[in-house]
N, C-alpha and C. Protein backbone atom coordinates (compact mmCIF):
# COMPACT_ATOMS: atom_id res chain seq x y z
N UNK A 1 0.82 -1.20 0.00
CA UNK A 1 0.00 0.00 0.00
C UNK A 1 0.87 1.26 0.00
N UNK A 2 1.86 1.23 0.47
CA UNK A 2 3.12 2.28 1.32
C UNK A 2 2.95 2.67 -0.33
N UNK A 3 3.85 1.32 -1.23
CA UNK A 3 4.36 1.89 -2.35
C UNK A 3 3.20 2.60 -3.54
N UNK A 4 2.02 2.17 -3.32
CA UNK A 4 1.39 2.89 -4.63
C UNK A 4 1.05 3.86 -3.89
N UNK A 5 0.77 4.44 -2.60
CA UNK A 5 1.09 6.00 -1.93
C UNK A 5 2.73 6.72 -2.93
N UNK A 6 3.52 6.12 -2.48
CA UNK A 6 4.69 6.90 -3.19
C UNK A 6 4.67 6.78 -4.61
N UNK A 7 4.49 6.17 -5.10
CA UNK A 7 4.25 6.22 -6.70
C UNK A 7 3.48 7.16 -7.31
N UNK A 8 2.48 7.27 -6.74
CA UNK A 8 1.45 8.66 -6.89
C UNK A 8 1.86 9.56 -6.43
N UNK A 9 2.41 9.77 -4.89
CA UNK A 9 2.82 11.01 -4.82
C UNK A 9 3.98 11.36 -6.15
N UNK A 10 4.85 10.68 -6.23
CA UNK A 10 5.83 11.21 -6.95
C UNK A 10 5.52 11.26 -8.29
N UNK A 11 4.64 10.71 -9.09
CA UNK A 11 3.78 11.06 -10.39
C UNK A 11 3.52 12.33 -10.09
N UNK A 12 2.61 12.95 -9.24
CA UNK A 12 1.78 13.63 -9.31
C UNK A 12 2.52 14.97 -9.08
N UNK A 13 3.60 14.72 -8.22
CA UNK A 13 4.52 16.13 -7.96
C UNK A 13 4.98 16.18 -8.90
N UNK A 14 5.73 15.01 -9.96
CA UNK A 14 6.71 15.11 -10.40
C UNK A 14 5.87 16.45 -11.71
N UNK A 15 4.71 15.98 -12.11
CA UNK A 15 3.98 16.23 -13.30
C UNK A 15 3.68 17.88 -12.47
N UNK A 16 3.33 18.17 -11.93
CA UNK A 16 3.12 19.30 -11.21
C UNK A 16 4.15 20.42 -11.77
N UNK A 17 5.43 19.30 -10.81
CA UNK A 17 6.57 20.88 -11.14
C UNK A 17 7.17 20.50 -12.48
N UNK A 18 7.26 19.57 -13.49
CA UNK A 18 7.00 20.04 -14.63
C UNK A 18 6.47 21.34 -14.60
N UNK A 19 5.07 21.15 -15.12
CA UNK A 19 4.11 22.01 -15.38
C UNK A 19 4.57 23.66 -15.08
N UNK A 20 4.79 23.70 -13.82
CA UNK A 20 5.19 25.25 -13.00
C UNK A 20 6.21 25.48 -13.56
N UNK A 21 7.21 24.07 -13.53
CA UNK A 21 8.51 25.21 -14.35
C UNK A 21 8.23 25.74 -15.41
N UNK A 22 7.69 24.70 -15.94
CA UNK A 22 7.32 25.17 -17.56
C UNK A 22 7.22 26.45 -17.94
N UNK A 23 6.36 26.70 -16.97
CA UNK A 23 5.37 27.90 -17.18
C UNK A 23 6.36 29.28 -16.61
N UNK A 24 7.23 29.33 -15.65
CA UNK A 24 8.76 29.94 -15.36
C UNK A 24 9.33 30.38 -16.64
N UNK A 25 9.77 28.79 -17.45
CA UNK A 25 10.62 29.04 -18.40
C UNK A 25 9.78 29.79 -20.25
N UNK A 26 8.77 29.59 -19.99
CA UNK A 26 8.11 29.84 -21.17
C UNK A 26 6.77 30.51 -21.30
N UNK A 27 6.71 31.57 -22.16
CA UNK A 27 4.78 31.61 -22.27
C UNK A 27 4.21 30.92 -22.78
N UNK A 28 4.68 29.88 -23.41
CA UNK A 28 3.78 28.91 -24.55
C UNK A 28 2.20 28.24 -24.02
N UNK A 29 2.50 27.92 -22.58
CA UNK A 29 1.79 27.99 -21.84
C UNK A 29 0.30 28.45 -21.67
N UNK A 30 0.98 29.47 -21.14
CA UNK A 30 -0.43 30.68 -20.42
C UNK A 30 1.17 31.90 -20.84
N UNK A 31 0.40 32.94 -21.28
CA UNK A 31 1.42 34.15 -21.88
C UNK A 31 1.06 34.88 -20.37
N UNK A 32 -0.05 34.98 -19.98
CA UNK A 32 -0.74 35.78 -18.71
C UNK A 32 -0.05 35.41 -17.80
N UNK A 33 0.21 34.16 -17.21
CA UNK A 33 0.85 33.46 -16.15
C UNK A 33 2.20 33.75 -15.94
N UNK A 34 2.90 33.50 -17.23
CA UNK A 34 4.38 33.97 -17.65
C UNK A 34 4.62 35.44 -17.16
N UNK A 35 3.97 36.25 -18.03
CA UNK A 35 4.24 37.72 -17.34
C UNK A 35 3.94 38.04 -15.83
N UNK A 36 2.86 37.29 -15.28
CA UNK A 36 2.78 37.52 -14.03
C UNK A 36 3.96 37.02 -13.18
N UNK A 37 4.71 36.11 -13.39
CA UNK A 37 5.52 35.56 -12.93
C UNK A 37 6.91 36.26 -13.07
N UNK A 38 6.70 36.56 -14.33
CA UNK A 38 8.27 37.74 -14.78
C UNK A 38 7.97 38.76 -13.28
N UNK A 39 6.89 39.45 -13.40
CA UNK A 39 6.88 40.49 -12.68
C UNK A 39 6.94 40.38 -11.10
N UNK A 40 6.44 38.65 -10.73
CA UNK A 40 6.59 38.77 -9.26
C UNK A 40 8.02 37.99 -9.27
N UNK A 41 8.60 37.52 -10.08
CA UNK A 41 10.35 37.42 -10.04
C UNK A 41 11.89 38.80 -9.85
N UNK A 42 10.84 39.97 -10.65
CA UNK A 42 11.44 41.11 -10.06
C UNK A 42 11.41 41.21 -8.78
N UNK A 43 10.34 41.27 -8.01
CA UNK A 43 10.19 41.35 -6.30
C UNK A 43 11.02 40.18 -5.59
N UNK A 44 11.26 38.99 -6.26
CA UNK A 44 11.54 38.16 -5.49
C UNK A 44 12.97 38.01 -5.46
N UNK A 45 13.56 38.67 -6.51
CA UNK A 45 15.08 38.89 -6.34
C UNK A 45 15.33 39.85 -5.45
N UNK A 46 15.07 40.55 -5.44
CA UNK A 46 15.26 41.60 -4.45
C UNK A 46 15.38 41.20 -2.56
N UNK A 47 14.51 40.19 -2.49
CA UNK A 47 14.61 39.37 -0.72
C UNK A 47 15.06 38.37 -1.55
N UNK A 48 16.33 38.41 -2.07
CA UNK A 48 17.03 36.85 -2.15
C UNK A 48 17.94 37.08 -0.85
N UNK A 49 17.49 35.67 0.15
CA UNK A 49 18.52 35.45 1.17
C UNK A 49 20.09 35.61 1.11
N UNK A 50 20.54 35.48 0.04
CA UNK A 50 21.98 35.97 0.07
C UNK A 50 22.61 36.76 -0.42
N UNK A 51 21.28 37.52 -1.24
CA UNK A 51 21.71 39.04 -2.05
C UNK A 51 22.50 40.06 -1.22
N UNK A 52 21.22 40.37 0.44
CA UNK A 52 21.91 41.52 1.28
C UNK A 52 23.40 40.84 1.90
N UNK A 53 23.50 39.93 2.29
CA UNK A 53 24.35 39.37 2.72
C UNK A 53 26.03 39.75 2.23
N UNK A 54 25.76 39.43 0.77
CA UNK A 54 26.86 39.33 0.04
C UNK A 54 26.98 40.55 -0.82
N UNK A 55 25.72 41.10 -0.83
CA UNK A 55 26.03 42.24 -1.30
C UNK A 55 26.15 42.32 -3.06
N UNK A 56 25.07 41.12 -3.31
CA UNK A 56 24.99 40.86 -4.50
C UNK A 56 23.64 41.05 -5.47
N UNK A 57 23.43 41.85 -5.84
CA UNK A 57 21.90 41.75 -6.71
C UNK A 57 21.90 40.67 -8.12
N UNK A 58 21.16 39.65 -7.58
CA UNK A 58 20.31 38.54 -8.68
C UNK A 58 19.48 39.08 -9.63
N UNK A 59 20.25 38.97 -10.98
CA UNK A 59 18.84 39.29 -12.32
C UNK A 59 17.51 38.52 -12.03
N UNK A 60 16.38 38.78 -12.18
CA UNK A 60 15.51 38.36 -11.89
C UNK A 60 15.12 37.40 -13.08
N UNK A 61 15.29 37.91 -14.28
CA UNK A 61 15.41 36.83 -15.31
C UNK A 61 16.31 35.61 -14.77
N UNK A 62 17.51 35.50 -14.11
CA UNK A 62 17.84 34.30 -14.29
C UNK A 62 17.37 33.64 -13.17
N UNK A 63 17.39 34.19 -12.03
CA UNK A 63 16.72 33.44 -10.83
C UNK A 63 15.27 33.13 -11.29
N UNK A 64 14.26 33.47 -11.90
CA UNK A 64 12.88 32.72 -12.72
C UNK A 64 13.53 31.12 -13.15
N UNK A 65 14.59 31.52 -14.51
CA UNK A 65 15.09 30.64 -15.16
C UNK A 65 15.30 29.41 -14.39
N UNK A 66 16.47 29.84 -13.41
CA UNK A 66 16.87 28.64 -12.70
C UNK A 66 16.02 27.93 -12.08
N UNK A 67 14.74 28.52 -11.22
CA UNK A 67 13.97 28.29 -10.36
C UNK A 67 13.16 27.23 -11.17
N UNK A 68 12.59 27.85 -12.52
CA UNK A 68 12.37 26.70 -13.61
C UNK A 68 12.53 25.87 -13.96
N UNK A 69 13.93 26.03 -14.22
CA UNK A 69 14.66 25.00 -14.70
C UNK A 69 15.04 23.74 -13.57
N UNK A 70 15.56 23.90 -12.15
CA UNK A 70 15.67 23.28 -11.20
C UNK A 70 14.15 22.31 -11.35
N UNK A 71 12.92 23.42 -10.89
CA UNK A 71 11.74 22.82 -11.11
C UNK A 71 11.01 21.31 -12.29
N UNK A 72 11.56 21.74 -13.35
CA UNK A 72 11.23 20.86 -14.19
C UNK A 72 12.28 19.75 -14.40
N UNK A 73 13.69 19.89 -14.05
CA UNK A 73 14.52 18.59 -13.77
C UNK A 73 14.33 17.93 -12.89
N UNK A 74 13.90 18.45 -11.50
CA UNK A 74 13.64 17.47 -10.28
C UNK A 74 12.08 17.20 -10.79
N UNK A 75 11.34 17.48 -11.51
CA UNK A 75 9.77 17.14 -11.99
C UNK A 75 9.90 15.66 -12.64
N UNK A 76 11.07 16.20 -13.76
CA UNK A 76 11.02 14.74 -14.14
C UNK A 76 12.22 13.51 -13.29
N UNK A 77 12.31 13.89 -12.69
CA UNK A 77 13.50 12.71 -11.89
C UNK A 77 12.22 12.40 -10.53
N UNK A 78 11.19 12.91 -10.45
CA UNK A 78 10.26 11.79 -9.61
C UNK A 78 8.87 11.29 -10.56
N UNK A 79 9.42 12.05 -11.73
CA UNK A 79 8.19 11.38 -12.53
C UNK A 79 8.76 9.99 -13.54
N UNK A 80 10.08 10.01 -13.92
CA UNK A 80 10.37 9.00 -14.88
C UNK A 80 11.60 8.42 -14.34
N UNK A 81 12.47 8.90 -13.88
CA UNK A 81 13.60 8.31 -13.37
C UNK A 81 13.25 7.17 -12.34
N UNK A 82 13.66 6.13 -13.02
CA UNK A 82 13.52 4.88 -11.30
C UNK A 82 14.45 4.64 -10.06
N UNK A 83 15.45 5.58 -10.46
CA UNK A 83 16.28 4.98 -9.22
C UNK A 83 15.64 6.16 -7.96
N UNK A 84 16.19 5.49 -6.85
CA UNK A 84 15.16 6.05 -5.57
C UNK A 84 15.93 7.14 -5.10
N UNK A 85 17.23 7.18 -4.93
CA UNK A 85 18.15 8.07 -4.49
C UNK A 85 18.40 9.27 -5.54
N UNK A 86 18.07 9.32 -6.73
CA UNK A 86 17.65 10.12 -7.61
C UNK A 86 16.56 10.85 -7.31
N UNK A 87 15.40 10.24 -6.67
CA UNK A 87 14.28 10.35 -6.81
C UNK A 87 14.21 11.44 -5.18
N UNK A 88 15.19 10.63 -4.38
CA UNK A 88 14.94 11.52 -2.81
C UNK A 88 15.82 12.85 -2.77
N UNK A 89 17.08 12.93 -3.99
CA UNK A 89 17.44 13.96 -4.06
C UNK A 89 16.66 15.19 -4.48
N UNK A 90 15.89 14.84 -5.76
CA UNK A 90 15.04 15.42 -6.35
C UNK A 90 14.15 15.98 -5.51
N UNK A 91 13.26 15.34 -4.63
CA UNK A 91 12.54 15.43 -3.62
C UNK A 91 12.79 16.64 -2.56
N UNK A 92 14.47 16.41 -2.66
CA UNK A 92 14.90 17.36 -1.40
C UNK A 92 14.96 18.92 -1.60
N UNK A 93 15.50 18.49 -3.27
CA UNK A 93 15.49 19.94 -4.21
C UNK A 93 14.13 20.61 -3.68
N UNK A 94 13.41 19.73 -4.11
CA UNK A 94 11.94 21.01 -4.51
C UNK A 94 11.53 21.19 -2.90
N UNK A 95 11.64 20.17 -1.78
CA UNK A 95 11.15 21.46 -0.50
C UNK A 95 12.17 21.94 -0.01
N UNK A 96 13.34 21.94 -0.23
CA UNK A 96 13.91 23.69 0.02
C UNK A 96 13.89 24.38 -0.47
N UNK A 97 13.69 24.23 -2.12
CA UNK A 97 12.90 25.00 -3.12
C UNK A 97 11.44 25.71 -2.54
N UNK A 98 10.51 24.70 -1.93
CA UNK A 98 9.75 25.77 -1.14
C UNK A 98 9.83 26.38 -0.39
N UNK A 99 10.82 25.99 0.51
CA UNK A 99 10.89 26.77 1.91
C UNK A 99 11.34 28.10 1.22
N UNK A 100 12.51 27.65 0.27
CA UNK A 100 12.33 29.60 -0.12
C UNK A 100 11.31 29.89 -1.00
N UNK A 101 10.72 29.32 -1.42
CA UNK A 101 9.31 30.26 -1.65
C UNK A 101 8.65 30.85 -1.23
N UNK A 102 8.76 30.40 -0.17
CA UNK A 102 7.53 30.98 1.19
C UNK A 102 8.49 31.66 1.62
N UNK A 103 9.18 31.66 1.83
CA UNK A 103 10.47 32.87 2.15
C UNK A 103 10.36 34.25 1.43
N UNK A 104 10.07 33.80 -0.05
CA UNK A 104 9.85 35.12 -0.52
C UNK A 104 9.04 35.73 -0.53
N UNK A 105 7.38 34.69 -0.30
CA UNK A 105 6.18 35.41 -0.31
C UNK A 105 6.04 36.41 1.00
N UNK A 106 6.61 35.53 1.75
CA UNK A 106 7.11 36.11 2.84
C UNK A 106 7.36 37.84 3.53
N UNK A 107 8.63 37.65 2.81
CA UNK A 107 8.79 38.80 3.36
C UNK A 107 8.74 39.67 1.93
N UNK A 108 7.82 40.15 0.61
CA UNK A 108 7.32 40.58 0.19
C UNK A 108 6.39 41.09 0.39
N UNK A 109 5.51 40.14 1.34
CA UNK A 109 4.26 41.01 2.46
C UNK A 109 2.85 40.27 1.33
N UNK A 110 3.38 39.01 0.59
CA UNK A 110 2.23 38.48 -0.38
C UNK A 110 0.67 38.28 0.88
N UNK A 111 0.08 38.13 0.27
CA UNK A 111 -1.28 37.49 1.21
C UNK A 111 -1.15 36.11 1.33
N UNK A 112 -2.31 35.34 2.32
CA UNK A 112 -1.58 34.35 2.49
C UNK A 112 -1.73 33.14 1.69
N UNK A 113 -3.31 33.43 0.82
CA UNK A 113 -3.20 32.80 -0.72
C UNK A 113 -2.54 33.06 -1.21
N UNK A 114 -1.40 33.10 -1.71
CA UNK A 114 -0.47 33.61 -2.54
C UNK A 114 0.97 32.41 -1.82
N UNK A 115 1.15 32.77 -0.61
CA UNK A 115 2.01 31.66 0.58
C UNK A 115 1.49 30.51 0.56
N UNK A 116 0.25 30.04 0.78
CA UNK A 116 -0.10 28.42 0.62
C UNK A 116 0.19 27.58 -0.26
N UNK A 117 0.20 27.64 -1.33
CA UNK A 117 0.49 26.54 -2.01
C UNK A 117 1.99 26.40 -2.16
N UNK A 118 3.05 26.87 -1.38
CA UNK A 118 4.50 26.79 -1.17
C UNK A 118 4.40 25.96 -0.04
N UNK A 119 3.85 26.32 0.73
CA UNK A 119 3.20 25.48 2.18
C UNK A 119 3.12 24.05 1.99
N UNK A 120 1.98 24.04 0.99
CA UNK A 120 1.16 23.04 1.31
C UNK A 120 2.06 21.76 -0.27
N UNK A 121 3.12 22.32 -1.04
CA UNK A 121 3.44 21.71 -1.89
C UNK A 121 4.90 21.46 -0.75
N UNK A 122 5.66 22.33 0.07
CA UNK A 122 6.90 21.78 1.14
C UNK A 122 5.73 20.15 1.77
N UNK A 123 4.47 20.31 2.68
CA UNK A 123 4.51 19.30 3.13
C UNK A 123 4.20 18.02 2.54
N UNK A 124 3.61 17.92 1.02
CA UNK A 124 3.54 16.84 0.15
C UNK A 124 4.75 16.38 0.05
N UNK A 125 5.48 17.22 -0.51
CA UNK A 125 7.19 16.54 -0.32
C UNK A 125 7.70 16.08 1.06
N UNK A 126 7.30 17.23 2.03
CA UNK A 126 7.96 16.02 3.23
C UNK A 126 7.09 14.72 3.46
N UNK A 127 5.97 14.44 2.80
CA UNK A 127 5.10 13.42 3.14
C UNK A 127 5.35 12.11 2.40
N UNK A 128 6.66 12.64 1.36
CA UNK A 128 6.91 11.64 0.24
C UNK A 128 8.21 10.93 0.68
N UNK A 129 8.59 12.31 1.51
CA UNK A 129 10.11 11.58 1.84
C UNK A 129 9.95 11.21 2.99
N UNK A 130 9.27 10.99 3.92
CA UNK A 130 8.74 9.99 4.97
C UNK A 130 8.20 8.76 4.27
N UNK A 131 6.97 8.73 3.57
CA UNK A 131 6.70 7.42 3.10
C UNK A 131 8.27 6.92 3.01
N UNK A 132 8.99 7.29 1.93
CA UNK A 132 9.70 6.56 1.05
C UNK A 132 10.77 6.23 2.51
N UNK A 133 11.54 7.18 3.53
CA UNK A 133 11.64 6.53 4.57
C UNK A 133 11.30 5.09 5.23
N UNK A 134 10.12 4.97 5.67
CA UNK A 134 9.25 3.79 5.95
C UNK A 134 9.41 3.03 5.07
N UNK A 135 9.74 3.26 3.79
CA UNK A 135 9.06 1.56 3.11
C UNK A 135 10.60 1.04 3.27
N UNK A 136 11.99 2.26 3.51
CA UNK A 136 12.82 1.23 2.91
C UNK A 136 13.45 0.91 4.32
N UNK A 137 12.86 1.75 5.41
CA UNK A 137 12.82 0.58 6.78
C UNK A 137 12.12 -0.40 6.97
N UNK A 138 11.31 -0.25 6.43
CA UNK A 138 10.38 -1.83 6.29
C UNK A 138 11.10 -2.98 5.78
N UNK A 139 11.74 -2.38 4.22
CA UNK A 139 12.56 -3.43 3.71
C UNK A 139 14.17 -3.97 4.15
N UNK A 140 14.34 -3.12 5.00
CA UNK A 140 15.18 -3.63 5.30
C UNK A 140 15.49 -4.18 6.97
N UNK A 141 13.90 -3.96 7.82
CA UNK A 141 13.50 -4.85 8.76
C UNK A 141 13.25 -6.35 8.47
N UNK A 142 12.74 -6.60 6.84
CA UNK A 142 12.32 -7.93 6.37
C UNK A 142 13.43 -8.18 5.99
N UNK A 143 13.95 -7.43 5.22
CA UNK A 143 15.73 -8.58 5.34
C UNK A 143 16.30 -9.29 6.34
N UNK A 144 16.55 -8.72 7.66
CA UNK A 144 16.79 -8.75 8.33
C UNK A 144 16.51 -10.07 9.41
N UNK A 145 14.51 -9.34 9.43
CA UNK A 145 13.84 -10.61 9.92
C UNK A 145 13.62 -11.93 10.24
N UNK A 146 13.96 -12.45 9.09
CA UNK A 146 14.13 -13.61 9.07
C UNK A 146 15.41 -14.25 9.53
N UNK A 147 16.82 -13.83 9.58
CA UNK A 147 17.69 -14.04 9.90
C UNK A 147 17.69 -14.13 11.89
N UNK A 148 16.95 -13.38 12.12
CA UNK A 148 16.51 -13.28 13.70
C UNK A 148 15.83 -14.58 14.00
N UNK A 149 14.83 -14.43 13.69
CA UNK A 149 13.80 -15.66 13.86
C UNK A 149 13.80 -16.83 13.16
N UNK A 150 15.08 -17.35 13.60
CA UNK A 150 15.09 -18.64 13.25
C UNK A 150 14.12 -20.09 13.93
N UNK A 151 13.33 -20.96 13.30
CA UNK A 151 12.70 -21.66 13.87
C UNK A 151 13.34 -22.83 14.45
N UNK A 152 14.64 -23.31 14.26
CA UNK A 152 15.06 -24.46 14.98
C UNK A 152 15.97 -23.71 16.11
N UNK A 153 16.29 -24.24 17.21
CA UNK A 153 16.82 -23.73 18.57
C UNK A 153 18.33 -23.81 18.26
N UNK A 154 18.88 -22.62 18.91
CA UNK A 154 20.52 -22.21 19.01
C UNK A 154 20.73 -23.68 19.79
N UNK A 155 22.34 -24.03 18.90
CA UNK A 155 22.89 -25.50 19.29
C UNK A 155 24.10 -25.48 19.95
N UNK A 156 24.50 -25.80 20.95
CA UNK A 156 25.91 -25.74 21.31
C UNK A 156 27.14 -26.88 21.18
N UNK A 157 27.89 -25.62 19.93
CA UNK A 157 28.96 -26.16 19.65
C UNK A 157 30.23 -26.47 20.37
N UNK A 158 30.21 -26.16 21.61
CA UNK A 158 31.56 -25.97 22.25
C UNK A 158 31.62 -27.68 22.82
N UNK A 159 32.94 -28.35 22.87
CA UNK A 159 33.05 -29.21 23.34
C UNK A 159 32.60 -29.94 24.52
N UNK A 160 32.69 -31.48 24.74
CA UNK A 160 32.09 -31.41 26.22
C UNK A 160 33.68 -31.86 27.20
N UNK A 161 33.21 -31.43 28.60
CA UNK A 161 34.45 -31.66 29.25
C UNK A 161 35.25 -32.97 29.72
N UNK A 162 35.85 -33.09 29.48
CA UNK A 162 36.42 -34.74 30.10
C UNK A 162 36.08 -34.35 31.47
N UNK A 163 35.56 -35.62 31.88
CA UNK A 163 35.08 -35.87 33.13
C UNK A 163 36.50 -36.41 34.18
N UNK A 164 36.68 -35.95 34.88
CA UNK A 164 37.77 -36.39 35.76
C UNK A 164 37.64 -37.23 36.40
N UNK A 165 36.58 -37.67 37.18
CA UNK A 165 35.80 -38.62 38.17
C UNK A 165 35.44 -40.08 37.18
N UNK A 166 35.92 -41.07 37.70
CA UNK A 166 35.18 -42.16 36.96
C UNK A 166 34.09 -42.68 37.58
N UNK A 167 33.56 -42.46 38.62
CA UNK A 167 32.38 -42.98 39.50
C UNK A 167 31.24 -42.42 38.80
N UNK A 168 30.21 -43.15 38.44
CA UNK A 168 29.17 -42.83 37.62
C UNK A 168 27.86 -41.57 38.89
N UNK A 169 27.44 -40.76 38.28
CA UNK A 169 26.49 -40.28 39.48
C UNK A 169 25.28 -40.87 39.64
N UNK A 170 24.93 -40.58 40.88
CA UNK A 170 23.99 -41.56 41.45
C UNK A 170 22.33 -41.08 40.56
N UNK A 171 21.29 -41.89 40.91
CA UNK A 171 20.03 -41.66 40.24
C UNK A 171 19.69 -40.29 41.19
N UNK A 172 18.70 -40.29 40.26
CA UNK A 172 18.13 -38.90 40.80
C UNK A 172 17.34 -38.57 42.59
N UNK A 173 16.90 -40.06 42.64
CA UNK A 173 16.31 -40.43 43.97
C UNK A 173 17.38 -40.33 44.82
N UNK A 174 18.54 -40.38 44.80
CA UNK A 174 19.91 -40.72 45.33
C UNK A 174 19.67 -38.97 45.74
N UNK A 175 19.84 -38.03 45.04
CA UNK A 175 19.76 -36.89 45.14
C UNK A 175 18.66 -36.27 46.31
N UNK A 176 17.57 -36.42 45.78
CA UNK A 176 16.46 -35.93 46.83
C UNK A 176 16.62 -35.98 48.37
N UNK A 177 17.30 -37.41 48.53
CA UNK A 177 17.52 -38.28 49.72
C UNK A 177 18.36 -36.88 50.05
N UNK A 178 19.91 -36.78 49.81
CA UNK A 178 20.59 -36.27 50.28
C UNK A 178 19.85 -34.78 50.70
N UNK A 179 19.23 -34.10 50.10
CA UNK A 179 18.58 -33.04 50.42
C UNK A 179 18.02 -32.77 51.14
N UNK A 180 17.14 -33.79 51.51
CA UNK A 180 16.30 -33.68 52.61
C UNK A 180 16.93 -34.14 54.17
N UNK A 181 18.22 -34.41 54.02
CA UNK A 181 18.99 -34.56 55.22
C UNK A 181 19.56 -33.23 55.59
């Protein structure tokens, strides 16, 4: 069950941020969407976390670009790529990719429609990289498993001791007797 949860999630993101980058990198799209996006990419360079820092101003054309472009490579590395560690890198890309999104809506002063779906697309991804967590502790509890729970009983190999005494020991009744004296 775990796995067709992650299979879908990661279809469904993957096809997603396709889509968004797309729409970043191109008007072919929606031309409306594109320009809106040009224009809230001007604002968003401007609170780039390491612009004041460094004392560097980001073209806003290329930070769109990249943001795009990042977007639609990690889109398709959880939509078509099979390997998993591909797939959790990708994963990791796009929610710190949100966290600065919401970073920028942020402190732009956006409303908070405008902030949610950065929100609410960070916790799908953390929800993917937990599943995918779990299944491959699962799988590798069942590896494991069986090696634990073995059904025939631990045998002991260690030698037995030469007996020093040649007098055979007495029956068990022999025993009781003495005890009760």
């Amino acid at each position: 069950m775990a796995s067709i949860v992650l299979k879908s999630l990661s279809v469904l993101l993957g096809i997603f941020f396709i889509f968004v980058g797309t729409t970043k990198l191109t008007p072919k799209i929606s031309k409306e969407l594109h320009k809106d996006l040009r224009k809230e990419f001007a604002r968003y360079s401007k609170v780039f976390p390491l612009a004041q820092t460094l004392d560097f101003k980001v073209p806003s054309k290329w930070y769109r670009r990249t943001v795009g472009g990042l977007e639609v490579a990690c889109g398709i590395c959880l939509t078509f790529i099979p390997s998993k560690r591909i797939k959790q890198f990708a994963n990791l890309v796009l929610a710190v990719m949100m966290l600065f999104a919401t970073y920028n809506h942020w402190m732009v002063g956006d409303k908070f429609e405008r902030l949610a779906p950065s929100l609410v697309f960070f916790f799908m991804l953390t929800c993917r990289l937990i599943v995918e967590y779990q299944i491959q502790r699962k799988e590798k509890f069942d590896k494991l498993g069986p090696k634990k729970s073995s059904t025939s009983p631990p045998t002991d190999t260690r030698e037995p001791m030469p007996s020093t005494s040649t007098t055979a020991t007495p029956p068990p009744h022999h025993n009781k007797a003495k005890k009760d004296l």
